[in-house]
Protein backbone atom coordinates (compact mmCIF):
# COMPACT_ATOMS: atom_id res chain seq x y z
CA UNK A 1 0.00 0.00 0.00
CA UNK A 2 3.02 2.51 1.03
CA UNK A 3 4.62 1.91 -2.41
CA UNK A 4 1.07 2.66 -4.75
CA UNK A 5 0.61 5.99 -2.83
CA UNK A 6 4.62 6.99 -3.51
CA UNK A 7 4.05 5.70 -7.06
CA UNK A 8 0.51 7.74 -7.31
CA UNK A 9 2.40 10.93 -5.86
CA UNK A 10 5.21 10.65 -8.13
CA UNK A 11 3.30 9.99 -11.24
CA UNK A 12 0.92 13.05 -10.27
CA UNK A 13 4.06 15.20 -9.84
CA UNK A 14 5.69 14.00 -13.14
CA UNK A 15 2.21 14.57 -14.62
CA UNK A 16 2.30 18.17 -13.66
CA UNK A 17 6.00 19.22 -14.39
CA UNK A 18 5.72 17.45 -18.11
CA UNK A 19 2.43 19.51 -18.58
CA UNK A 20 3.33 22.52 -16.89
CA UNK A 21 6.29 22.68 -19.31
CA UNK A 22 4.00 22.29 -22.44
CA UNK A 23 1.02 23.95 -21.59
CA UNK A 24 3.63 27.27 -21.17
CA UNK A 25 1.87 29.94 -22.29
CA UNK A 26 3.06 33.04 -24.09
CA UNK A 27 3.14 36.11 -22.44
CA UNK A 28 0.29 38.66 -22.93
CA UNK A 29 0.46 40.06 -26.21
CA UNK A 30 0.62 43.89 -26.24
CA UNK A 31 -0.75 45.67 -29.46
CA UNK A 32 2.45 46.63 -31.68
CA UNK A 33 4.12 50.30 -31.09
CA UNK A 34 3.65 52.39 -34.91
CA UNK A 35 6.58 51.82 -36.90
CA UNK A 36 8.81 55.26 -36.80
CA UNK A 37 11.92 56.14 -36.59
CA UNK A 38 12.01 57.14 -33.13
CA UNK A 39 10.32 54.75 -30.27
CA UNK A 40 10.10 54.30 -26.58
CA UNK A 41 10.69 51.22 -25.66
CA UNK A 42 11.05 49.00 -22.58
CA UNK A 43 14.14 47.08 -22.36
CA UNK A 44 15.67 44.43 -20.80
CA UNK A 45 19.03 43.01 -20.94
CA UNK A 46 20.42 39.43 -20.98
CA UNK A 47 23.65 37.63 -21.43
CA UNK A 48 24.60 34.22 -22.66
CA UNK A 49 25.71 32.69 -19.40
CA UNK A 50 21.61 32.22 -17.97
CA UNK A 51 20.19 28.83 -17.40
CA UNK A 52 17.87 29.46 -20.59
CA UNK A 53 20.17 30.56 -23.10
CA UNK A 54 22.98 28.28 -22.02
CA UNK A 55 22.36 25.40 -24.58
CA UNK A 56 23.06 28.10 -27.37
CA UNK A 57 26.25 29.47 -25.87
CA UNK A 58 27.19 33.00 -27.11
CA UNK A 59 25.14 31.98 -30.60
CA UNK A 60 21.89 34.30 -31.46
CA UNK A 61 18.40 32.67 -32.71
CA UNK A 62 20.01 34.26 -36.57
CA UNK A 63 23.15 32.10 -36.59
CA UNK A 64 25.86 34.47 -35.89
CA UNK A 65 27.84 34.93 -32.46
CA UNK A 66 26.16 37.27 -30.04
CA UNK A 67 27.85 40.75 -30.59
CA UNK A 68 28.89 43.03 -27.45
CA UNK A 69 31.20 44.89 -29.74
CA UNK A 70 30.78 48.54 -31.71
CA UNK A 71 27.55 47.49 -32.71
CA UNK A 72 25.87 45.22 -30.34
CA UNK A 73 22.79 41.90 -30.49
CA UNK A 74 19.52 42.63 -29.02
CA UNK A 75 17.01 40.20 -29.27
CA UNK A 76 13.11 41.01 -30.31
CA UNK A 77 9.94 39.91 -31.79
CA UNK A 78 10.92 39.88 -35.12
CA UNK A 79 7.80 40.83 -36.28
CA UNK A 80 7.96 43.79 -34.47
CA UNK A 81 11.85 44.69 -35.59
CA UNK A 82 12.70 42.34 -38.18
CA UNK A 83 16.34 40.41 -37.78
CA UNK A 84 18.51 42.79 -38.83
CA UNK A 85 17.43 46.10 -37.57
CA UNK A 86 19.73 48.33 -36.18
CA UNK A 87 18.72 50.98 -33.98
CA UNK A 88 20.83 53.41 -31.55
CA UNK A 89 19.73 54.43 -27.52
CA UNK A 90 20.02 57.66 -27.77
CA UNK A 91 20.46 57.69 -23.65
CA UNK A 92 24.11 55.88 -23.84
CA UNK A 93 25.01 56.79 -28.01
CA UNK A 94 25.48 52.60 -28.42
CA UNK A 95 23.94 50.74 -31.65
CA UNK A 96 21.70 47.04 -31.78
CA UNK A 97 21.03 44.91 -34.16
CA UNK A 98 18.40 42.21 -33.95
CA UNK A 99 19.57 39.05 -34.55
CA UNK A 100 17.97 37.11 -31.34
CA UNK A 101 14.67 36.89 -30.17
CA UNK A 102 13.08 34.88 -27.16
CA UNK A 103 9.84 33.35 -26.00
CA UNK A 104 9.48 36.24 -23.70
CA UNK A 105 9.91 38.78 -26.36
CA UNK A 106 6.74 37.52 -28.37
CA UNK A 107 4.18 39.36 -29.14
CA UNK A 108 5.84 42.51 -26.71
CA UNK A 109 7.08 45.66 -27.30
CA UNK A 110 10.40 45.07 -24.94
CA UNK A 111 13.68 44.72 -26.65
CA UNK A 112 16.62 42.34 -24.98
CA UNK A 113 20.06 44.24 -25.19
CA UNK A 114 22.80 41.54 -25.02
CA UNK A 115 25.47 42.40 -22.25
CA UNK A 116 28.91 40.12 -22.19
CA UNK A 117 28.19 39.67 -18.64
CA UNK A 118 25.96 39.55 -15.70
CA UNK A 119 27.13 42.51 -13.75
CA UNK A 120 26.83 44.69 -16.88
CA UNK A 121 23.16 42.99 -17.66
CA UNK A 122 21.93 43.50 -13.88
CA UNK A 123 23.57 47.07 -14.30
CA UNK A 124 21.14 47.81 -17.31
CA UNK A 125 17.97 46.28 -15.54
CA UNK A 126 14.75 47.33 -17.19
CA UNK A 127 14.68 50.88 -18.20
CA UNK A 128 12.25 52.78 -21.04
CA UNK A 129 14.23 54.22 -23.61
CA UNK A 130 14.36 55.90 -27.03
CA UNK A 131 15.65 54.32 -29.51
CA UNK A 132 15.98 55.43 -33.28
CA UNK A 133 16.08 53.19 -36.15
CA UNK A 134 18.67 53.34 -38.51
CA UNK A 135 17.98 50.69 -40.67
CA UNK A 136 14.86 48.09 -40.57
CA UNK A 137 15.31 44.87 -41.59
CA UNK A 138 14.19 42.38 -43.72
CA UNK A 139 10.95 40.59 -42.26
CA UNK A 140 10.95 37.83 -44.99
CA UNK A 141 14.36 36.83 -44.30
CA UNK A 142 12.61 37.05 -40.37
CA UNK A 143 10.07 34.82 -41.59
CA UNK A 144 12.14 32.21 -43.65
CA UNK A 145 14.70 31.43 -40.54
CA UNK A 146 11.43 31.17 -38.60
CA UNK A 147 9.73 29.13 -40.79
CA UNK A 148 11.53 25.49 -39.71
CA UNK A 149 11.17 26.35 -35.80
CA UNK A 150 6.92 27.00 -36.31
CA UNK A 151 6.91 24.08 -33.89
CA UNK A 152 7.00 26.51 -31.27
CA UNK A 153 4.46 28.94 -29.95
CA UNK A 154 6.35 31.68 -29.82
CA UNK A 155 7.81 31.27 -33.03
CA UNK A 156 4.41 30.81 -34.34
CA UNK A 157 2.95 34.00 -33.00
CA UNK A 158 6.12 35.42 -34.77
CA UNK A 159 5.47 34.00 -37.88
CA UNK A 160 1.40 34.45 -38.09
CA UNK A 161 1.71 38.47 -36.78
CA UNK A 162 5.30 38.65 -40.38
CA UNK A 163 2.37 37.43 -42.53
CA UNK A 164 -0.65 39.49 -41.24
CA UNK A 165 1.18 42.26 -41.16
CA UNK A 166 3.85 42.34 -44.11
């Protein structure tokens, strides 16, 4: 009898990890912000050392290493800024380009600046700035790296808001 109740108890709490994990849901989706060349935005920051972006390393969701150079990666909904966008904070003077995005980031108007490290990225916190866009980019070349990962929510909420919308 002791050993069906501990197998019971741990079935129930496999049960409810395995479909905690897939019934995730995505964050609330905010209406987009108008397309211009100057927005406020909320960001946040990350860095490639956190638990969740670990099994990528320092690579971004475009292919290329994450940047914390002259011109830096910031992840986003890419149907919001399109992989490829580069954009300046006019608060600090430093450039972005979108090259990551993140299930958080779906469907919100927040943008993820990459930092090289975790002081700098609990440094940065979440602050609202403005940001100008230099260059937009391509939201069918967005779509087609999307495209193989629709098994995702996220990604899918990516890809359906690229075809409304473009």
């Amino acid at each position: 009898m002791k050993l069906r109740v501990v197998r019971l108890v741990t079935c129930a709490t496999l049960s409810i990890l395995f479909v905690g994990c897939a019934g995730r849901s995505l964050p609330e989706y905010e209406d987009p912000l108008p397309r211009s060349q100057f927005m406020v935005v909320r960001t946040t920051a990350y860095t490639h050392t956190e638990s969740d972006h670990r099994p990528y390393r320092n690579s971004s969701a475009a292919g290329t290493t994450l940047d914390s150079g002259p011109v830096r990666s910031a992840a986003a909904d890419w149907a919001r800024w399109p992989a490829g966008t580069i954009f300046l904070i006019l608060a600090t003077g430093r450039l972005y380009q979108v090259d990551d995005y993140g299930w958080a980031l779906s469907g919100r108007n927040t943008i993820d600046l990459y930092c090289p490290s975790s002081a700098e990225m609990n440094d940065w916190g979440v602050r609202r700035v403005t940001i100008q866009i230099l260059k937009w980019g391509d939201p069918w070349k967005s779509y087609h790296i999307l495209r193989p990962r629709r098994e995702y929510a996220h990604v899918r909420r990516m890809l359906d808001e690229i075809h409304n919308f473009y």
